[in-house]
Protein backbone atom coordinates (compact mmCIF):
# COMPACT_ATOMS: atom_id res chain seq x y z
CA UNK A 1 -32.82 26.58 3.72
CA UNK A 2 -33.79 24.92 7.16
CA UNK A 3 -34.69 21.61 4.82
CA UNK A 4 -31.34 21.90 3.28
CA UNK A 5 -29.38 22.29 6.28
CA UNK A 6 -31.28 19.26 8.13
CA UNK A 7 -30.62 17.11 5.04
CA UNK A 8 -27.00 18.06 4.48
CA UNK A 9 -26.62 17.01 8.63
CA UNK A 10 -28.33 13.38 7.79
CA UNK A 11 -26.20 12.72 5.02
CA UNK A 12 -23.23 13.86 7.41
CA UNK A 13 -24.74 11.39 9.73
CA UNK A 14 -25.25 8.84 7.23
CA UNK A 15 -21.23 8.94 6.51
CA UNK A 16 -20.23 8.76 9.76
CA UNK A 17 -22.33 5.48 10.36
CA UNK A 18 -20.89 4.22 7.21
CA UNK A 19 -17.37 4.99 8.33
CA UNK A 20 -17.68 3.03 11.64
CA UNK A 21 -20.38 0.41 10.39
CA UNK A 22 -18.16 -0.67 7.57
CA UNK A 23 -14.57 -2.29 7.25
CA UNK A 24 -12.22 0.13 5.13
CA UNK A 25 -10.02 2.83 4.97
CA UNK A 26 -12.97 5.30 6.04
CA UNK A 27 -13.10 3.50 9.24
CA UNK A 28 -9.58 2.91 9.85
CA UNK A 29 -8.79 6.40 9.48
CA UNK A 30 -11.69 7.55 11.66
CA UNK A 31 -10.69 5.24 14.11
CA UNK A 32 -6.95 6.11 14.07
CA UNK A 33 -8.18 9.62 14.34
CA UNK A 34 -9.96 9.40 17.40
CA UNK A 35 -7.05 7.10 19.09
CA UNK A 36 -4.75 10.37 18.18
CA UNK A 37 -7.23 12.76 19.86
CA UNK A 38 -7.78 10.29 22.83
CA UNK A 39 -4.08 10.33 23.12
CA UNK A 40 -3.51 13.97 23.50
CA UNK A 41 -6.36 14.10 25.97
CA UNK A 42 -5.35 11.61 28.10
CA UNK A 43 -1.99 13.27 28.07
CA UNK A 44 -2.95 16.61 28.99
CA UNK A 45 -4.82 15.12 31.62
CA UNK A 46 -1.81 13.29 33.38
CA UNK A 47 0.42 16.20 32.48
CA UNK A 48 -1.30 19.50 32.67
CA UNK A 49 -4.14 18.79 34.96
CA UNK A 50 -2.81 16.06 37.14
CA UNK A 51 1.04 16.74 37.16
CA UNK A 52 0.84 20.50 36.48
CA UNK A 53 4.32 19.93 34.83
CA UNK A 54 5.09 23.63 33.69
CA UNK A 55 5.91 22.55 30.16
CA UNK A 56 2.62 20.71 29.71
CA UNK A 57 1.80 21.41 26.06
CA UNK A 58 4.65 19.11 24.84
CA UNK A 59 2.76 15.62 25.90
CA UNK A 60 -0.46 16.26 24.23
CA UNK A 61 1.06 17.43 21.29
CA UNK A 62 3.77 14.70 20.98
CA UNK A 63 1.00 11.68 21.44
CA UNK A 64 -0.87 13.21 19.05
CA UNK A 65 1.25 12.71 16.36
CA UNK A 66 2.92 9.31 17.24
CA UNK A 67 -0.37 7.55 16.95
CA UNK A 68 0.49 6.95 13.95
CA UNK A 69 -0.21 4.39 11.05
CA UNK A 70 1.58 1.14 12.58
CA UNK A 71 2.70 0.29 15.89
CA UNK A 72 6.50 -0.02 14.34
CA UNK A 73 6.31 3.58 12.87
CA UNK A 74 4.77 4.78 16.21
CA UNK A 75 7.91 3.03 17.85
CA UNK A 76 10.16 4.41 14.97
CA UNK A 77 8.48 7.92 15.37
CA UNK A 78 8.88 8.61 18.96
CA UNK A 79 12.67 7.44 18.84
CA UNK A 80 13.30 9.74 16.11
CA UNK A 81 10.84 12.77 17.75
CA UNK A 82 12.78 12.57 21.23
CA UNK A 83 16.01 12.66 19.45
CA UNK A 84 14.99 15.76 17.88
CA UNK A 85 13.53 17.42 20.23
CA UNK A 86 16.33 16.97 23.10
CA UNK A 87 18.69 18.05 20.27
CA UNK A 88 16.92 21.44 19.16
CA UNK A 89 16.09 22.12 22.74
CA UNK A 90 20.18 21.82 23.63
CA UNK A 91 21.10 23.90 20.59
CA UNK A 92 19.00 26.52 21.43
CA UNK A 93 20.05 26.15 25.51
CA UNK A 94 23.54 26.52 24.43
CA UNK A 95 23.12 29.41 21.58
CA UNK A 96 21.48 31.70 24.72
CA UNK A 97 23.51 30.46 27.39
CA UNK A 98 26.14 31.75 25.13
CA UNK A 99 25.03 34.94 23.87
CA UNK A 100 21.97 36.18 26.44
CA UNK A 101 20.13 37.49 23.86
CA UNK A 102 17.51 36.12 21.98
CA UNK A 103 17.88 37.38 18.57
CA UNK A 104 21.73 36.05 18.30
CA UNK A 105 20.88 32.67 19.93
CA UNK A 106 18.26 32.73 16.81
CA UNK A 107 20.73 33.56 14.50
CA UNK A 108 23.09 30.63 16.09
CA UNK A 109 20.54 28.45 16.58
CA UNK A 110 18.00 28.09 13.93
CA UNK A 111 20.03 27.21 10.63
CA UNK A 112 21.88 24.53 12.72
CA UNK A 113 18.09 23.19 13.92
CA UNK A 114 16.47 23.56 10.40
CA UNK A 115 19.32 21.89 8.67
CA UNK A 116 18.84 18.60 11.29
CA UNK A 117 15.35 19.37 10.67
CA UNK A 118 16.13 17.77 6.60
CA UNK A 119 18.45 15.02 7.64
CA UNK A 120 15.98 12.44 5.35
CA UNK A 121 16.72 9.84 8.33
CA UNK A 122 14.85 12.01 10.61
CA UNK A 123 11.81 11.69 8.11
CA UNK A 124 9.45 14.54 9.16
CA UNK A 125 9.96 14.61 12.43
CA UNK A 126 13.18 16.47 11.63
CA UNK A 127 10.65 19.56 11.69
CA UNK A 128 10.61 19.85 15.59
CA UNK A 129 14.03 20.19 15.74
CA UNK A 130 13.90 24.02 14.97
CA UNK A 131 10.28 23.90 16.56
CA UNK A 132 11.58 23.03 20.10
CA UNK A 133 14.68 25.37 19.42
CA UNK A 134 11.81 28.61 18.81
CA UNK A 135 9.89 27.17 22.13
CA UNK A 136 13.06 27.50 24.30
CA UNK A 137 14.31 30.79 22.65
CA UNK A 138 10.83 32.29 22.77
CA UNK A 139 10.02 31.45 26.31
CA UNK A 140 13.38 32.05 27.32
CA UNK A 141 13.20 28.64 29.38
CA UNK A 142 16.97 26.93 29.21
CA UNK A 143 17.52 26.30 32.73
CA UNK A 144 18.44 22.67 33.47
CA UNK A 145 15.25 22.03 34.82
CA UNK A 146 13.25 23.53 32.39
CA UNK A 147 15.39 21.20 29.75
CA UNK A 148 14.25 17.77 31.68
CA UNK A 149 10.86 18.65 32.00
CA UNK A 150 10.97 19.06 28.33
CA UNK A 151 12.35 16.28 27.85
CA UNK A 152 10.42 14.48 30.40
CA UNK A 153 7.02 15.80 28.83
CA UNK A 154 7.65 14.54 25.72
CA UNK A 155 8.66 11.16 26.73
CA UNK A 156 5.51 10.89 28.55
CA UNK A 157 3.70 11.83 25.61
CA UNK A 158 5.43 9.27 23.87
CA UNK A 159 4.63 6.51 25.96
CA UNK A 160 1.18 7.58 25.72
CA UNK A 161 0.63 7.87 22.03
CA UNK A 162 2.32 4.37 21.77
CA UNK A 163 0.08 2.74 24.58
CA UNK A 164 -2.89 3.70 22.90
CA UNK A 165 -1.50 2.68 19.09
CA UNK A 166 -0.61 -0.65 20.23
CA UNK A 167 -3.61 -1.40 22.79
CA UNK A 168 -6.63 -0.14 21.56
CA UNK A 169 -7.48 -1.60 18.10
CA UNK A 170 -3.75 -2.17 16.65
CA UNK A 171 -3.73 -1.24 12.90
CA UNK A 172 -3.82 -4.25 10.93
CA UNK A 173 -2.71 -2.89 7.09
CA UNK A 174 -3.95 -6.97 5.52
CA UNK A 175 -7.29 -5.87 3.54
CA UNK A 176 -5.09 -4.36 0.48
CA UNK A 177 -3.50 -7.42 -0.20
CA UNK A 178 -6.44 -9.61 -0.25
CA UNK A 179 -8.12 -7.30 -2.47
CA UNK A 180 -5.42 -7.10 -5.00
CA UNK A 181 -4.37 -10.67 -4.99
CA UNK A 182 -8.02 -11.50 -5.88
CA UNK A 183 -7.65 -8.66 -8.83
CA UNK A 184 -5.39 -10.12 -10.34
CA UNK A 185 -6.73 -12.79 -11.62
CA UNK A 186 -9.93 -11.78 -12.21
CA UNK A 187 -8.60 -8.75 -14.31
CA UNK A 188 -6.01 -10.98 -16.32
CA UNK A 189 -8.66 -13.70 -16.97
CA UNK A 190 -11.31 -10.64 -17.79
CA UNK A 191 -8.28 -9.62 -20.86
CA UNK A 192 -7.21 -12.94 -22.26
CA UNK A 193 -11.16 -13.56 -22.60
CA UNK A 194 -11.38 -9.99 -24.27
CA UNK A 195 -8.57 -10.44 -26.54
CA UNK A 196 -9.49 -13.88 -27.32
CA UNK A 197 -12.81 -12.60 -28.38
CA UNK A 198 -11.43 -9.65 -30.32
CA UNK A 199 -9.11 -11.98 -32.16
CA UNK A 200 -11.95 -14.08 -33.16
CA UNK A 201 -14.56 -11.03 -34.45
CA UNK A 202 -11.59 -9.49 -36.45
CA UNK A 203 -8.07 -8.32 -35.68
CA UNK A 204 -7.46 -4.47 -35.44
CA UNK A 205 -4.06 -3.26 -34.85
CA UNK A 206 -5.85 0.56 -33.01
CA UNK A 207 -7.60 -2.63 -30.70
CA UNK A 208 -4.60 -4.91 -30.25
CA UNK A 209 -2.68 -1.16 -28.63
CA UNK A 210 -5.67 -0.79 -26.69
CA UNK A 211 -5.02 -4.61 -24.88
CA UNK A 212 -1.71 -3.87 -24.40
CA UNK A 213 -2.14 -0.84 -22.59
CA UNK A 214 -4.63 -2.79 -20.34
CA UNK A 215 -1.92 -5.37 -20.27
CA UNK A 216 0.08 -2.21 -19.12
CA UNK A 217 -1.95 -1.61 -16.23
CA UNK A 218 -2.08 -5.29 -14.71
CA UNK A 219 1.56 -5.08 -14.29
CA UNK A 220 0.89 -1.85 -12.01
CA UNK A 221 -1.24 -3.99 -10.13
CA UNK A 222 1.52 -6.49 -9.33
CA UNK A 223 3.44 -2.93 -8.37
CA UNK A 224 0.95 -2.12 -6.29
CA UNK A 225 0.86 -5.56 -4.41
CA UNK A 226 4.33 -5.19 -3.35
CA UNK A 227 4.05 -2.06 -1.74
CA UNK A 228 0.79 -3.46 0.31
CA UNK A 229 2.90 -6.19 1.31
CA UNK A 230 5.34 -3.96 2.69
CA UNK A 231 2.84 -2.21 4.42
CA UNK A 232 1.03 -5.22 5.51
CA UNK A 233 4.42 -6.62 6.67
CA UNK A 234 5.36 -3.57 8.60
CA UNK A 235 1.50 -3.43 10.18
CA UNK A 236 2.46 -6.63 11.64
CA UNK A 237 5.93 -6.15 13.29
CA UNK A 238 5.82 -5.21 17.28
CA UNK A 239 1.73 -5.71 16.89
CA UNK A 240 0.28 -7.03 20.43
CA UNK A 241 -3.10 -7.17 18.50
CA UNK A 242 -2.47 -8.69 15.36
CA UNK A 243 -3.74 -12.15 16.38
CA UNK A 244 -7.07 -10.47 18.09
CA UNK A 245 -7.35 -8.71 14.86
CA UNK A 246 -8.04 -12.00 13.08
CA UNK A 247 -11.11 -14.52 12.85
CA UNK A 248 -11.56 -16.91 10.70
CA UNK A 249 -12.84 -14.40 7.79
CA UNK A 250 -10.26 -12.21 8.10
CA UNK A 251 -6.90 -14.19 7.78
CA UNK A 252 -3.34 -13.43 7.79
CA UNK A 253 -2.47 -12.21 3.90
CA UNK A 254 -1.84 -14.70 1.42
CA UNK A 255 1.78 -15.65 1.31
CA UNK A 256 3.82 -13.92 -0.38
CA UNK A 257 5.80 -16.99 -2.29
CA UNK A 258 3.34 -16.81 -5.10
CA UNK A 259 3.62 -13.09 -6.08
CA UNK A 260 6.26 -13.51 -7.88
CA UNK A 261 4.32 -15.95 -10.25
CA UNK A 262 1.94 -13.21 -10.71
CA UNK A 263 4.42 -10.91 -11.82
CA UNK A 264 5.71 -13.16 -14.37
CA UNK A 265 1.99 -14.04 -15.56
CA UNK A 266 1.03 -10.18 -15.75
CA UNK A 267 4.51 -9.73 -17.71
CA UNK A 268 3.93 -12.45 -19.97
CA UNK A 269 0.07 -11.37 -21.00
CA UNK A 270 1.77 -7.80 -21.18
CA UNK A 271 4.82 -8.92 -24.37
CA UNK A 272 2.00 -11.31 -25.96
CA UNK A 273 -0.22 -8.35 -26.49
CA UNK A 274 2.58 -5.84 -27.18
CA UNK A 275 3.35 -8.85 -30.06
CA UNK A 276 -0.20 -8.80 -30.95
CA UNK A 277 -0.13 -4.83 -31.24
CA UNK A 278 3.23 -5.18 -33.10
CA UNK A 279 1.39 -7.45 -36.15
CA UNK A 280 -0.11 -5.99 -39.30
CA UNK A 281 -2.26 -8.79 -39.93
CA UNK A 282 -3.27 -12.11 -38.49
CA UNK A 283 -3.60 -14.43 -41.57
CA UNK A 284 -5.39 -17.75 -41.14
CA UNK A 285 -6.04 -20.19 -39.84
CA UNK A 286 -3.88 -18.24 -36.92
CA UNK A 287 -7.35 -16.34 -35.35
CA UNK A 288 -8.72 -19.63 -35.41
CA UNK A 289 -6.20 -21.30 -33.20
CA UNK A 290 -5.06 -18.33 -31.12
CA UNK A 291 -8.91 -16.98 -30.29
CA UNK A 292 -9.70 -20.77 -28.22
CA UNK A 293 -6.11 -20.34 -26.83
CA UNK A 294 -5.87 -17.56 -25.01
CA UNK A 295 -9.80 -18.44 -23.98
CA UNK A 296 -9.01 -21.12 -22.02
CA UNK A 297 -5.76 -19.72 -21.02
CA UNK A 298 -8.21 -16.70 -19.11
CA UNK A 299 -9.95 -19.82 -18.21
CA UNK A 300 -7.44 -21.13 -15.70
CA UNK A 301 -7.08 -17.70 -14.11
CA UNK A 302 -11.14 -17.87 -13.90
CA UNK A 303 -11.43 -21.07 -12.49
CA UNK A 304 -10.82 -20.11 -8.74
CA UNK A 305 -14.22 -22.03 -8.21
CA UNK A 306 -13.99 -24.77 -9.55
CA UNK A 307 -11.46 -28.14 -9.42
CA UNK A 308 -7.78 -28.74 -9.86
CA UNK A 309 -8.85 -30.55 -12.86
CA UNK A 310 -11.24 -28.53 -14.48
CA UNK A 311 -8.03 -25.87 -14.31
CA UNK A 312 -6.06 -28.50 -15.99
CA UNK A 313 -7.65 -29.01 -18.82
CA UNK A 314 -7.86 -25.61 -19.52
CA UNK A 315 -4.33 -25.79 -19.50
CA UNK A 316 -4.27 -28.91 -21.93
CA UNK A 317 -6.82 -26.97 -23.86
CA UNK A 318 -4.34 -23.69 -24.31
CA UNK A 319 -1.10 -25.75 -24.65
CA UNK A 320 -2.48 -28.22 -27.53
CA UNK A 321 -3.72 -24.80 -29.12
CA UNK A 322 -0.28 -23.67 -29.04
CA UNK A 323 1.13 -26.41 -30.20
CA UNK A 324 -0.78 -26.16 -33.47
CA UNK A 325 0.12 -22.28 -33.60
CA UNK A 326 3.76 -23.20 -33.33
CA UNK A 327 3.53 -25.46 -36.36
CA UNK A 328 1.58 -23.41 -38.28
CA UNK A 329 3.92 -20.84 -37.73
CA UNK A 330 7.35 -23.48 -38.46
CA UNK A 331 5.39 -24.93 -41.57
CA UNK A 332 6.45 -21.11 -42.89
CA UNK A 333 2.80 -19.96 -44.10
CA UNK A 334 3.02 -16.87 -46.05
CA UNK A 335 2.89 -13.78 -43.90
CA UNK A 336 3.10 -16.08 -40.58
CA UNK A 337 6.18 -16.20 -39.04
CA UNK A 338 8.18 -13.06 -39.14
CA UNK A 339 4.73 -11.55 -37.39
CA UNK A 340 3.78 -14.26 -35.11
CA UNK A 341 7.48 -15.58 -33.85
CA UNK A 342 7.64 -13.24 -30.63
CA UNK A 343 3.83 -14.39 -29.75
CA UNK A 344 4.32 -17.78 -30.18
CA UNK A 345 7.56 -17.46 -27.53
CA UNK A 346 5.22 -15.17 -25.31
CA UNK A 347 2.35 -17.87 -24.87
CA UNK A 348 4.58 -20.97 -24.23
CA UNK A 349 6.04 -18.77 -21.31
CA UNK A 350 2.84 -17.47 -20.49
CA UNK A 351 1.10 -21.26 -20.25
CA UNK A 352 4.31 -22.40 -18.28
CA UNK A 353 3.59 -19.78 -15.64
CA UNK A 354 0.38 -21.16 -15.35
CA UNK A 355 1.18 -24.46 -14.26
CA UNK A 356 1.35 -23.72 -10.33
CA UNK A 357 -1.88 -21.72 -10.92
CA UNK A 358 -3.32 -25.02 -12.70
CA UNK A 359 -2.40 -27.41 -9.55
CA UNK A 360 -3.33 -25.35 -6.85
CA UNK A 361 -5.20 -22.09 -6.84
CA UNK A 362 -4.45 -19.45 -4.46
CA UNK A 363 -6.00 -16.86 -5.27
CA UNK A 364 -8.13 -14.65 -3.08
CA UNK A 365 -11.55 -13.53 -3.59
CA UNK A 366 -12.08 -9.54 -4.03
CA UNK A 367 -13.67 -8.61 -1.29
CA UNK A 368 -12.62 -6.67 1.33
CA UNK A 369 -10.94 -8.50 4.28
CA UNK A 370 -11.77 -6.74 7.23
């Protein structure tokens, strides 16, 4: 048991190392805990130890939950935390300054505080609206003074859980957006090569439904990118530390100009495979034209390596390809067209979004920015 415990407490160890040692949400979250519980501490110490304010508690506890994920919603937090906490502790004031007794100022008080409490502007700070309201009634404590101290309390604690947010290793929220900007290509150019090469073996309709459905999923990566941009943008706003933050490895996100291309590239891979899944058959000489194209079509997605030109002749490569499809497909080939029509649209739109690809790459690599 002894040897158990000992090695359950190095792989404990191990983690914790890991966390700190290595960039990623492990470490920003241990390091955004700490910052919390530094927070609260350094509160108590100004206000319970140093100040001995008489309503103490409130300082620690409101840093601790405004160091929060971004300096903005720290910012945005404490506004909306003050507001409801001088407003429950005022209900609740009034409710037993009108009926001295405790019970009935409940009664008054609470459903008023509660229902502020799920005002959705409030967001969930609309909780210590009827939490400050139960302090006061509780306590009894409603005198004027007793209501600035409160509110003074949890001002300081504010100013505190901010402070420490916004000067001790600002969150930076940029590493998502690298990593799914260089997904995206890699994971498009990964199913154009896999479809191309299942064309070319033999076509399956059960198959083709299976690309699609992976198809499916790049277009919830593009979803995905959006919402790390917002939260990449938002890391950013009222940030001291966002250009400390940054070397030379770890670089501001990609712009965010070329995402829309993305989302027309993943959309356009998703309705030429949903075509695909849609045909009975693939008659010839169509698997022998459309296998090459969408090969070199992956190709200019996996060409982040190498030239501007290399890119472009994949490009040449896919749109000659589809050229030949297209008259195959108008020369009215038995069993071609009614099948093939919606592709043939699909991959001249798809190709066409790859031109700003083809001139200049922008993709990221997959790694992790720090």
């Amino acid at each position: 048991m002894w040897h158990a415990l000992t090695w359950e407490a190095a792989a404990v160890g191990r983690s914790v190392r890991r966390c700190f040692a290595e960039a990623g949400p492990e470490r920003d979250t241990a390091v955004q805990s700490l910052k919390a519980a530094g927070a609260a501490l350094l509160a108590w110490a100004l206000a319970g130890w140093w100040w001995n304010a008489p309503m103490a508690l409130l300082a620690p506890w409101t840093a601790l939950f405004l160091v929060q994920s971004t300096v903005y919603r720290s910012l945005l937090t404490a506004l909306q935390q003050v507001v409801v906490v001088l407003t429950g502790t005022l209900l609740a004031a009034g409710a037993l300054a009108l009926t001295h007794n405790t019970m009935a100022a409940m009664a008054l008080a609470l459903p008023l505080t509660v229902l502020l409490g799920n005002y959705a502007r409030l967001g969930t700070q609309g909780l210590y609206a009827p939490t400050a309201a139960l302090f006061v009634l509780a306590y009894g404590s409603y005198s004027g003074f007793d209501i600035m101290h409160r509110l003074l309390e949890t001002l300081l604690g504010a100013a505190i859980g901010i402070a420490v947010n916004a000067g001790v290793r600002p969150p930076v929220h940029s590493r998502r957006v690298h990593h799914l900007r260089g997904r995206l290509p890699q994971d498009c150019a990964y199913l154009l090569h896999t479809v191309a090469d299942g064309v070319e073996e033999s076509y399956d309709q059960e198959r083709a439904r299976g690309w699609y459905d992976s198809a499916v999923r790049l277009t919830d990566v593009v979803t995905e990118l959006r919402t790390a941009r917002r939260w990449s943008d938002e890391s950013d706003r009222f940030n001291p530390g966002r250009r400390l933050r940054r070397s030379a490895s770890a670089a501001a996100p990609p712009p965010a100009d070329r995402d829309f291309t993305w989302d027309r590239i993943t959309e356009r891979i998703r309705a030429a495979t949903r075509s695909l899944s849609e045909a009975a058959a693939l008659p010839d000489p169509v698997p022998g034209i459309l296998s090459p194209l969408l090969r070199a079509a992956g190709d200019v997605l996996d060409s982040r390596d190498g030239t501007a030109d290399e890119r472009h002749r994949a490009l040449d490569t896919a749109t000659a390809a589809q050229h030949r499809l297209a008259s195959v497909v108008a020369d009215g080939r038995p069993g071609t067209a009614p099948a093939l029509d919606g592709l043939i649209t699909d991959l001249r739109r798809l190709l066409e979004d790859l031109s700003p690809v083809a001139d200049s790459w922008d993709g990221e690599t997959s790694r992790d920015a720090p």
